[in-house]
Protein backbone atom coordinates (compact mmCIF):
# COMPACT_ATOMS: atom_id res chain seq x y z
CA UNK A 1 14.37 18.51 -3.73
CA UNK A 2 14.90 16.66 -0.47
CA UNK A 3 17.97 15.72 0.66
CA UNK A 4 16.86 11.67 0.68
CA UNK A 5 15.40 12.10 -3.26
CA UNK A 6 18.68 13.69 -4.20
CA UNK A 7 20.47 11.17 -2.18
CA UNK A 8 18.03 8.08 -4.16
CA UNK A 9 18.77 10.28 -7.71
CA UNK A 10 22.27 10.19 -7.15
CA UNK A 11 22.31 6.19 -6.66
CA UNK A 12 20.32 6.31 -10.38
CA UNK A 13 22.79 8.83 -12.17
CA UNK A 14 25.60 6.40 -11.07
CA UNK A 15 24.05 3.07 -12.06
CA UNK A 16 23.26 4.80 -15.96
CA UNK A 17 27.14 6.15 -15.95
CA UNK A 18 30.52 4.39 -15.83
CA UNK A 19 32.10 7.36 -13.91
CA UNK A 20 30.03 10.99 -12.82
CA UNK A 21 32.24 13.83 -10.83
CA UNK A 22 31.13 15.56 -8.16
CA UNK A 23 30.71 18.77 -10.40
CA UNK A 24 27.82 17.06 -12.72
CA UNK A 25 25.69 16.13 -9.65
CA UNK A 26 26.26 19.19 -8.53
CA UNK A 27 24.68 20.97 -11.70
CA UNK A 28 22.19 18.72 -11.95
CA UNK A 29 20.96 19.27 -8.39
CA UNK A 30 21.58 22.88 -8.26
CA UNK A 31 23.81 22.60 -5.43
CA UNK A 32 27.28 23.05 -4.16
CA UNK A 33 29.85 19.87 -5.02
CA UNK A 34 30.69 20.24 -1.15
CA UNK A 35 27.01 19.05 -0.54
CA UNK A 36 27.38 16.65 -2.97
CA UNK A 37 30.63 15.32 -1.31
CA UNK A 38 28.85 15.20 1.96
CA UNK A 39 25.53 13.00 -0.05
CA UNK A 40 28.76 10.58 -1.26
CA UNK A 41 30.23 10.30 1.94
CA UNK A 42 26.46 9.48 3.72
CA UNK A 43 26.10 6.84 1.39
CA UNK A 44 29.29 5.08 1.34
CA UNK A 45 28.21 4.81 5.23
CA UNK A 46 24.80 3.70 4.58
CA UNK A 47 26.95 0.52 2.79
CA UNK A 48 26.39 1.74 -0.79
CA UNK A 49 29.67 0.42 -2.46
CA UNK A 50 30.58 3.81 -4.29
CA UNK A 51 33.92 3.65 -5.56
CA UNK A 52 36.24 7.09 -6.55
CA UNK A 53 37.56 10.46 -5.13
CA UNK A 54 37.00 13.88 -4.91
CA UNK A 55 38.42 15.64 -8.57
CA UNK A 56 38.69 12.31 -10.17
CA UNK A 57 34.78 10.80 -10.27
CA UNK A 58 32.35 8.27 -8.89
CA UNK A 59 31.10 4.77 -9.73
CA UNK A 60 28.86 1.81 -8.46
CA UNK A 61 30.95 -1.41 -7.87
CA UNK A 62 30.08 -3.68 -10.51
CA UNK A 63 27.09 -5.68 -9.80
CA UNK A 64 25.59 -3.47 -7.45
CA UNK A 65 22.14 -2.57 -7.57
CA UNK A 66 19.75 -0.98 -5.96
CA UNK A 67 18.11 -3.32 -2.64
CA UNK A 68 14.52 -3.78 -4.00
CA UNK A 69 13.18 -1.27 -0.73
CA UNK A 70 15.29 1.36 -2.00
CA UNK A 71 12.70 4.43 -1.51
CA UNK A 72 12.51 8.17 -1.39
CA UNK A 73 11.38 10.20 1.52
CA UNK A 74 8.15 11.12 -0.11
CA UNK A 75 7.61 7.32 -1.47
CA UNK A 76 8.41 5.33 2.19
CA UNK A 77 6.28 8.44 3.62
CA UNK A 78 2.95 7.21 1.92
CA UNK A 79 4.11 3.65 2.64
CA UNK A 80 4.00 3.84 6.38
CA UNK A 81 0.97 6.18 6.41
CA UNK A 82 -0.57 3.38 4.39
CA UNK A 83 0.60 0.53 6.75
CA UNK A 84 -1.10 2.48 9.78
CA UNK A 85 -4.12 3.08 7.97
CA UNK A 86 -4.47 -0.60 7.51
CA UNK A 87 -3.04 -1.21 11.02
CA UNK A 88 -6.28 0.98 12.48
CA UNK A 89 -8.87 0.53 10.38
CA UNK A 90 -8.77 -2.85 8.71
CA UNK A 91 -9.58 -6.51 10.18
CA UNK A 92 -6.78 -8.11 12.30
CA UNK A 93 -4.82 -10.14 9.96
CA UNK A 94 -4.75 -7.65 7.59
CA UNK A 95 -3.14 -5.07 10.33
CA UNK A 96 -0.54 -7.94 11.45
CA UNK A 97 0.43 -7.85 7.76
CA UNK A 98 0.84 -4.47 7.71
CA UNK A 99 3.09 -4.58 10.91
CA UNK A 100 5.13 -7.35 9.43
CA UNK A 101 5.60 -5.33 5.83
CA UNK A 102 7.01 -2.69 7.78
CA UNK A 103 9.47 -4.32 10.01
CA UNK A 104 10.97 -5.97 6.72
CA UNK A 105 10.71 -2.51 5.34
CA UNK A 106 13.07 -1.62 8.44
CA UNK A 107 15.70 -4.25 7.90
CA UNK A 108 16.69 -3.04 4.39
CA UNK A 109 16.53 0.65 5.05
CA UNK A 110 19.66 2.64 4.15
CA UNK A 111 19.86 4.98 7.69
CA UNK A 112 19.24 8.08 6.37
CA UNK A 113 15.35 6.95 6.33
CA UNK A 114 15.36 4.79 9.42
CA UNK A 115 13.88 8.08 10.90
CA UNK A 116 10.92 7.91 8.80
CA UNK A 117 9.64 4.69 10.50
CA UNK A 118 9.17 6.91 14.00
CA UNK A 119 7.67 10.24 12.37
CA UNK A 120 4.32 10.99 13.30
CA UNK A 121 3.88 13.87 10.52
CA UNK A 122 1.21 12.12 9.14
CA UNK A 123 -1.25 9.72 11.47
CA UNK A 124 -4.59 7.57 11.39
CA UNK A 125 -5.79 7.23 14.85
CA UNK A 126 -7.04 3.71 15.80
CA UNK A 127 -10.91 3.30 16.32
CA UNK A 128 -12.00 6.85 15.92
CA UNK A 129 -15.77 6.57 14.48
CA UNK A 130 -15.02 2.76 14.15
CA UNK A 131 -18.13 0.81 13.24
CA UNK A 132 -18.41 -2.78 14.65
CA UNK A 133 -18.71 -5.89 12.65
CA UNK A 134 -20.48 -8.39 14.16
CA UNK A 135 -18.13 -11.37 11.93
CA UNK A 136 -14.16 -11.27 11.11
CA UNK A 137 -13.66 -9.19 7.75
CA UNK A 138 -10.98 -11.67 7.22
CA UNK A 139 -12.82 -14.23 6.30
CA UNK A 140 -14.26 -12.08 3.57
CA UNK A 141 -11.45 -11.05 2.06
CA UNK A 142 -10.56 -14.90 2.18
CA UNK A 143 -14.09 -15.54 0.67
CA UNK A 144 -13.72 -12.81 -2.52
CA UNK A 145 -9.96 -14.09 -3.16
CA UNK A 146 -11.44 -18.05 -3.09
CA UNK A 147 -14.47 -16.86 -5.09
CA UNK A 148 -16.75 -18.67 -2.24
CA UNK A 149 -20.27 -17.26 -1.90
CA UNK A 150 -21.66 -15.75 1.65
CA UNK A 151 -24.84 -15.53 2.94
CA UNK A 152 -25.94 -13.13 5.26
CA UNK A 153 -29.11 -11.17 6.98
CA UNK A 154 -28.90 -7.41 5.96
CA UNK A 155 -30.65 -4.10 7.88
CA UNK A 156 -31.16 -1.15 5.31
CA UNK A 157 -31.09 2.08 6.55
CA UNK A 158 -34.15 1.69 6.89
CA UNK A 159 -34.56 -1.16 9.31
CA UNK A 160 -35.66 -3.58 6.72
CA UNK A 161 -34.32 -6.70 6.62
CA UNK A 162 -33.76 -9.37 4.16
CA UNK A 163 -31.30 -12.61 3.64
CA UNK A 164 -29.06 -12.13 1.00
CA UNK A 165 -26.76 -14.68 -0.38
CA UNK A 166 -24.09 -12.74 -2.91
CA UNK A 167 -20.81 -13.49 -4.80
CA UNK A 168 -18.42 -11.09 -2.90
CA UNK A 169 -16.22 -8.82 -5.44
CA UNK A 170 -14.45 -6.04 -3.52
CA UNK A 171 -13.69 -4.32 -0.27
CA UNK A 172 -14.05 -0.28 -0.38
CA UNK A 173 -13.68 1.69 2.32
CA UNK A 174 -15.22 4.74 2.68
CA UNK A 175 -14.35 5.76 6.37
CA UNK A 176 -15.63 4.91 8.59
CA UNK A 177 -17.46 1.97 6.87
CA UNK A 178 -16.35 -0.90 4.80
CA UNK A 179 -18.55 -1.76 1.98
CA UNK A 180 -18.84 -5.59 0.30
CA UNK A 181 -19.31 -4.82 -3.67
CA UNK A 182 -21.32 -8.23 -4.53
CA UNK A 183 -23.08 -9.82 -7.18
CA UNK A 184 -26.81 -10.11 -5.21
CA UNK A 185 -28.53 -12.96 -6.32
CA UNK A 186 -31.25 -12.47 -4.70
CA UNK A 187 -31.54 -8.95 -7.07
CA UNK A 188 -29.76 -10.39 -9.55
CA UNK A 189 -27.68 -7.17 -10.03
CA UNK A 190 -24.47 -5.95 -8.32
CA UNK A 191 -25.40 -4.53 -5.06
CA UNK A 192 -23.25 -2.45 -2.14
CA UNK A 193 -24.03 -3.90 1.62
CA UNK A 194 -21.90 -2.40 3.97
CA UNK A 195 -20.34 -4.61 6.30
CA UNK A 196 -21.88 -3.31 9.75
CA UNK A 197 -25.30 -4.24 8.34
CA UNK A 198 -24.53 -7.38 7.67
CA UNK A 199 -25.52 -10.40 10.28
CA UNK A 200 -25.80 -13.92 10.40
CA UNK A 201 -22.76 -13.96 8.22
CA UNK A 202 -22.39 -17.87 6.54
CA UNK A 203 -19.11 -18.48 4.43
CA UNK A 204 -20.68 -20.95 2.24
CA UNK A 205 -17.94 -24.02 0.75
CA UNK A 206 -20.20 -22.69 -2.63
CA UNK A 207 -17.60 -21.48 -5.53
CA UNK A 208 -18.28 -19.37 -8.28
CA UNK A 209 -16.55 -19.18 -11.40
CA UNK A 210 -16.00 -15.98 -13.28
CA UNK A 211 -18.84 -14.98 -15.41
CA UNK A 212 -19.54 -12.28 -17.77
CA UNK A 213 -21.96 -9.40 -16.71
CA UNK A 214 -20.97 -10.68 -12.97
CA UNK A 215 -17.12 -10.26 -12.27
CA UNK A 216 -15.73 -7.27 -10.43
CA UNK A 217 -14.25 -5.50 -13.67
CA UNK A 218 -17.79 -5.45 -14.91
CA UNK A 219 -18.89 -3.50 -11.61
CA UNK A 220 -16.27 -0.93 -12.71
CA UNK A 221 -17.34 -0.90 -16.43
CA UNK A 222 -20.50 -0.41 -14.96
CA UNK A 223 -19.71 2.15 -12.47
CA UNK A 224 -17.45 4.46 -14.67
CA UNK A 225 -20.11 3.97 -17.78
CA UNK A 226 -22.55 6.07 -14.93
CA UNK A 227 -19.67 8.32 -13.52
């Protein structure tokens, strides 16, 4: 286990127990009470209000609880490789977001992560294969969360084009392209139009309301009923 889990477990096993000594972490961890003595003093440091001594037993202040960004190593790892993903390969707003989540993410972190902020173990480099989109992908995410239809001219692959006007569902990614999961009406089916291909782009002030056969869990029913 690494050291930050065991340090994160340790914070658990005292919030479920009125008083745990040094020797029962130590079992429970497989390690030496002098590690576990050096984990207590760490997080004492990191302001966690642990109350006791060495011989005697530890407890949580009453009241305490965890902060709500309280994560492991492994957990804040996939976090920040998320954020850059999003950061590199998604539309501007949604990147700015990203940068934002992660500086509040920074203000709550105990310091024994802080490091994880700055490690580079695991990176998405910015506009490697990158397609261009010719419109702000923004403004389609705005467009499926306001169900608001868009109309567009599309290229196959191809090179035939048609005009389209669809009731966006969902973004997928499937790097390097996103791909707009729609209800087509001019197939009257659920179609796939990746967002590169896509021109002309109109955000239409048209809603839609939710109907059956045409929502985005049917295009998973549908999709896993095939899979």
């Amino acid at each position: 286990m690494r050291r930050a889990d065991r340090l994160f477990e340790i914070i658990q096993r005292l919030r479920r127990r009125r008083v745990v000594t040094a020797h029962s972490l130590a079992e429970q961890f497989n390690t030496s009470e002098r590690t576990i003595y050096r984990d207590i003093r760490d997080l004492i440091a990191s302001k966690v209000p642990i109350e006791g001594a060495a011989g005697i037993g530890y407890s949580l202040r009453k009241g305490y609880d965890l902060p709500p960004l309280m994560f492991s190593e492994s957990e804040l790892e996939a976090l920040v490789f998320g954020a850059r993903m999003v950061q590199n390969w998604s539309d501007a707003e949604l990147g700015r977001a990203a940068d934002a989540a992660l500086s509040k993410i920074e203000n709550v972190l105990p310091a024994h992560l802080q490091r994880m902020l700055d490690d580079r173990s695991l990176w998405a480099p910015k506009d490697v294969r990158r397609v261009p989109v010719t419109f702000d992908l923004g403004r389609l995410r705005a467009a499926i969360r306001g169900c608001t239809k868009v109309r567009f001219r599309y290229c196959d692959e191809k090179g035939a084009e048609t005009r389209r006007k669809v009731r966006p569902l969902s973004l997928w990614f499937y790097p390097p392209f996103w791909t707009a999961a729609s209800w087509c009406e001019l197939r009257d089916d659920f179609r796939f139009f990746r967002v590169d291909r896509m021109n002309d782009v109109e955000f239409l002030n048209e809603p839609f309301a939710e109907e059956a056969g045409k929502s985005a869990a049917d295009l998973f029913r549908h999709l896993l009923s095939k899979s």
